[in-house]
N, C-alpha and C. Protein backbone atom coordinates (compact mmCIF):
# COMPACT_ATOMS: atom_id res chain seq x y z
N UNK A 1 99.40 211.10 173.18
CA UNK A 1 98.17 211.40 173.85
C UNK A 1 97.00 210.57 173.35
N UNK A 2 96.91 209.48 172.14
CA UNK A 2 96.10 208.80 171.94
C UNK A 2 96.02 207.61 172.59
N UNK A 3 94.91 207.77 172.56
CA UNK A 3 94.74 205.99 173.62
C UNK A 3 94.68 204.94 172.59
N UNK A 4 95.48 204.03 172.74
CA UNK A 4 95.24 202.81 171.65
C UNK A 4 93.69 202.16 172.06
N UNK A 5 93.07 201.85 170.22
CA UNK A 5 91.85 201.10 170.05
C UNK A 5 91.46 199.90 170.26
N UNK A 6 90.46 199.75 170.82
CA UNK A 6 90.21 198.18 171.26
C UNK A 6 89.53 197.56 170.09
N UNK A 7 90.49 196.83 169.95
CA UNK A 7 89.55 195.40 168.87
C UNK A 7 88.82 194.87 169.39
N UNK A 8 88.91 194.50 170.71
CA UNK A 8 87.56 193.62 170.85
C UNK A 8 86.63 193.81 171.49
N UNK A 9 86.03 192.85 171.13
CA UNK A 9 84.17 193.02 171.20
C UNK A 9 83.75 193.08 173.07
N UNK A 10 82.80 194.42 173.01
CA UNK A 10 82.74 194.41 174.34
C UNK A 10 81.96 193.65 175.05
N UNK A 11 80.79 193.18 174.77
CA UNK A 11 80.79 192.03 175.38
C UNK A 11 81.21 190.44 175.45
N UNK A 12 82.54 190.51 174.95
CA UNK A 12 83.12 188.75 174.84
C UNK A 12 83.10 188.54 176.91
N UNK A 13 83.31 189.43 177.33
CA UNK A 13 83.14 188.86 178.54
C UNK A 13 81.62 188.17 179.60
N UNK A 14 81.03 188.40 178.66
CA UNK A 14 79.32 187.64 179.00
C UNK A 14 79.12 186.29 178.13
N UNK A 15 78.86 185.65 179.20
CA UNK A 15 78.89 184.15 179.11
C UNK A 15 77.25 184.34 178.72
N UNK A 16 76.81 184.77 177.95
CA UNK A 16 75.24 184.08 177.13
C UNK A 16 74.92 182.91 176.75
N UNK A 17 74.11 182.19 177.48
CA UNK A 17 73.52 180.78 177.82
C UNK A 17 72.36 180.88 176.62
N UNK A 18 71.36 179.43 177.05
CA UNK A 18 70.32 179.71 175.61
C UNK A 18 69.36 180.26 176.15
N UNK A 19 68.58 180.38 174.92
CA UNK A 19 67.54 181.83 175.51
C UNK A 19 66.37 180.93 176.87
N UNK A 20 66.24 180.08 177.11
CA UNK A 20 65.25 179.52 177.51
C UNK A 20 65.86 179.18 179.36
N UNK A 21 67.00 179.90 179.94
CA UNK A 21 67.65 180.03 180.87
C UNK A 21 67.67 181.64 181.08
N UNK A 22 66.82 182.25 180.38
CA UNK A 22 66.47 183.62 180.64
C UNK A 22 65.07 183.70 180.95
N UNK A 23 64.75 185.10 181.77
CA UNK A 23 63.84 185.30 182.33
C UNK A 23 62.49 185.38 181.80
N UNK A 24 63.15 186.52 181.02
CA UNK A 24 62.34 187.81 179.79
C UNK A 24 61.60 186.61 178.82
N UNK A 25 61.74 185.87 178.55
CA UNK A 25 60.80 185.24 177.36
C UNK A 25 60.27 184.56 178.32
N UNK A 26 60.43 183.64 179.22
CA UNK A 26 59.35 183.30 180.19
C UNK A 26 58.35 184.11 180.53
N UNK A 27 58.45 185.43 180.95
CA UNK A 27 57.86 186.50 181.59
C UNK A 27 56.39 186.58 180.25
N UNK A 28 57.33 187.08 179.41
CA UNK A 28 56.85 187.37 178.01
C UNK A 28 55.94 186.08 177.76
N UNK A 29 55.69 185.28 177.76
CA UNK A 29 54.78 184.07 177.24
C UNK A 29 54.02 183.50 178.37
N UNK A 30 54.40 184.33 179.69
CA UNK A 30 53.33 184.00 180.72
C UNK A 30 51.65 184.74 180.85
N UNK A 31 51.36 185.79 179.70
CA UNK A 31 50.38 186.49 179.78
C UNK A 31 49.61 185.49 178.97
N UNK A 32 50.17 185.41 177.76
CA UNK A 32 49.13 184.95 176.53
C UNK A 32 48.76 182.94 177.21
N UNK A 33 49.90 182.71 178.08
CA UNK A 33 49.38 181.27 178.48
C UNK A 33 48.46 180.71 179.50
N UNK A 34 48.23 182.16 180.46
CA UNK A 34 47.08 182.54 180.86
C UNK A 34 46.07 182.45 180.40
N UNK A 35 45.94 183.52 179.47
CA UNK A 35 44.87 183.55 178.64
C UNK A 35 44.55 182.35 177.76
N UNK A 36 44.95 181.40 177.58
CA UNK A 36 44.58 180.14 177.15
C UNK A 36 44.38 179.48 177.74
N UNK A 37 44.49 179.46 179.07
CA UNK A 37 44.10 178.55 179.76
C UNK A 37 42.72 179.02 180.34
N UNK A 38 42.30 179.86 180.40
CA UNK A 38 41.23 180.56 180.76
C UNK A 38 40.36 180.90 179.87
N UNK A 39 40.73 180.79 178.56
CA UNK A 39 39.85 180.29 177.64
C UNK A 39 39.65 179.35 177.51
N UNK A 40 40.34 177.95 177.61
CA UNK A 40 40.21 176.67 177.25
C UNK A 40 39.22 176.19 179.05
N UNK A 41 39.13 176.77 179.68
CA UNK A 41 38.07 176.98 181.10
C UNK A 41 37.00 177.30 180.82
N UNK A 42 37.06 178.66 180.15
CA UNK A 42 35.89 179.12 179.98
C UNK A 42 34.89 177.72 178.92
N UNK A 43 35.62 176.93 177.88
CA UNK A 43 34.95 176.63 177.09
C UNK A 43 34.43 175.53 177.73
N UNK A 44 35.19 175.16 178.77
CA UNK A 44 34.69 173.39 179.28
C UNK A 44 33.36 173.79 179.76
N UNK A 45 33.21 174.90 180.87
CA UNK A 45 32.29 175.15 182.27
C UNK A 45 31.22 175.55 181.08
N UNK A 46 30.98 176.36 179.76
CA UNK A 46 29.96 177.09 179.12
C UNK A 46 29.60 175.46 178.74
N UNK A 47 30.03 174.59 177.96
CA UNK A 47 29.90 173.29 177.46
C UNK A 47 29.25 172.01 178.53
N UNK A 48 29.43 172.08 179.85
CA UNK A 48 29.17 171.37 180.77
C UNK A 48 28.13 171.74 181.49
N UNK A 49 27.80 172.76 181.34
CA UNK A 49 26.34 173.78 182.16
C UNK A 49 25.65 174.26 181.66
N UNK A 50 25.37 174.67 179.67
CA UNK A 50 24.47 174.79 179.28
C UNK A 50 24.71 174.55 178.04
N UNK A 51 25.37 173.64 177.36
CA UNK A 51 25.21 172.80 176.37
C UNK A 51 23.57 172.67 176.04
N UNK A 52 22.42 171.44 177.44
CA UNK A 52 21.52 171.14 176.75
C UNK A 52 20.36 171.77 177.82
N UNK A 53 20.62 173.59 177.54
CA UNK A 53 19.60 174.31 178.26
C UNK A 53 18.38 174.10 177.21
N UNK A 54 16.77 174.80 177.88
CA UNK A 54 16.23 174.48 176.80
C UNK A 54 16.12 176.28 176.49
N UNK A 55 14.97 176.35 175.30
CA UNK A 55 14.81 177.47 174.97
C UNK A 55 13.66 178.18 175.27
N UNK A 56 14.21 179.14 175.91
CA UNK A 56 12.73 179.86 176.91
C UNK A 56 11.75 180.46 176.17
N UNK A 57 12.38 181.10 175.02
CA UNK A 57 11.62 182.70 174.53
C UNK A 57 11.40 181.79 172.87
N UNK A 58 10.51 180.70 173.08
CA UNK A 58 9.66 180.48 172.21
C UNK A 58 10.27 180.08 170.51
N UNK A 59 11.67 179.71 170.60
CA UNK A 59 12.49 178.99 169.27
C UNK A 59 12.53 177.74 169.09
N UNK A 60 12.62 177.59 167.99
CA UNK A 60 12.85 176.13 168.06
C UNK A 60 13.92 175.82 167.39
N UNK A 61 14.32 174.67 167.83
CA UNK A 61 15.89 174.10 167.67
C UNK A 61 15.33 173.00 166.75
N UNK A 62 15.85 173.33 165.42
CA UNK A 62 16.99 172.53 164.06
C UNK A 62 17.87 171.73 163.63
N UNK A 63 18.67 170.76 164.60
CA UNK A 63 19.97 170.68 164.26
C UNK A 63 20.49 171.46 165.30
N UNK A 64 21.59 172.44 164.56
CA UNK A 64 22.20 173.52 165.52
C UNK A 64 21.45 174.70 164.83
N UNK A 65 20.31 174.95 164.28
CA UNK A 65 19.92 176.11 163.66
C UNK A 65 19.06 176.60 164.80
N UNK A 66 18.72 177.15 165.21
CA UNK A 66 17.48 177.44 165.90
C UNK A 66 16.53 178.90 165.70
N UNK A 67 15.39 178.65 165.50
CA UNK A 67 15.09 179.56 164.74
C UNK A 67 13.53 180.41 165.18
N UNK A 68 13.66 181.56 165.44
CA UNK A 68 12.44 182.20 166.56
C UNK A 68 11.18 182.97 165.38
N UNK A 69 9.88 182.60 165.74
CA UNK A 69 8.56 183.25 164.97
C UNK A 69 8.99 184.65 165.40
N UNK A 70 8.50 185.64 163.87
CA UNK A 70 8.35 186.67 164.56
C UNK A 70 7.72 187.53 165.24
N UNK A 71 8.02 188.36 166.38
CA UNK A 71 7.09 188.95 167.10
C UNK A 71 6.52 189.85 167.05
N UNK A 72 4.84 189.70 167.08
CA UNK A 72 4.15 190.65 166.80
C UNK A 72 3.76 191.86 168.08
N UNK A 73 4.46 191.44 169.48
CA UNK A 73 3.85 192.29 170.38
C UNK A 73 5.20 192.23 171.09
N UNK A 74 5.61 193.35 171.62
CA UNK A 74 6.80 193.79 172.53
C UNK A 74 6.67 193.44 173.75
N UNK A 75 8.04 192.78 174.29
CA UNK A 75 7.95 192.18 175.58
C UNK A 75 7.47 193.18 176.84
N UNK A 76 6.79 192.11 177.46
CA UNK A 76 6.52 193.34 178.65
C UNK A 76 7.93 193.64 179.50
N UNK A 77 7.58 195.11 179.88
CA UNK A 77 8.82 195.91 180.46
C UNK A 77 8.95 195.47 182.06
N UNK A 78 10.12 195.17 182.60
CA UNK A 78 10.14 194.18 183.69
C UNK A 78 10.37 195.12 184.90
């Protein structure tokens, strides 16, 4: 009444290719490569359109320091 034991391995019948002929890690590395690319966007368009804005609210630019007097009277309420 015993069933004889299988030695072998149950999946020897799956032909596993390399990982990069699978879906799942594509899938998986399609979020974060998004997001780099849409950061590396964001940085061109912020760099190309106001790189050399000037400064409205009375600072003055240093180098890259820029540096504002302080204020003695509160902005008017808009």
């Amino acid at each position: 009444m015993n069933s004889p034991a299988s030695t072998e391995p149950l999946n020897q019948d799956l032909d596993i290719g390399p990982w990069w002929r699978e879906p799942w890690p594509w899938l998986l590395m399609l979020g974060p490569f998004v997001a780099i690319i849409g950061c590396a966007i964001t940085i061109v368009l912020a760099v190309q359109n106001y790189s050399d804005q000037a400064i409205q609210d009375g600072g003055q630019r240093q180098g890259l320091v820029v540096t504002k007097p302080a204020a003695t009277d509160p902005p008017p309420a808009p």
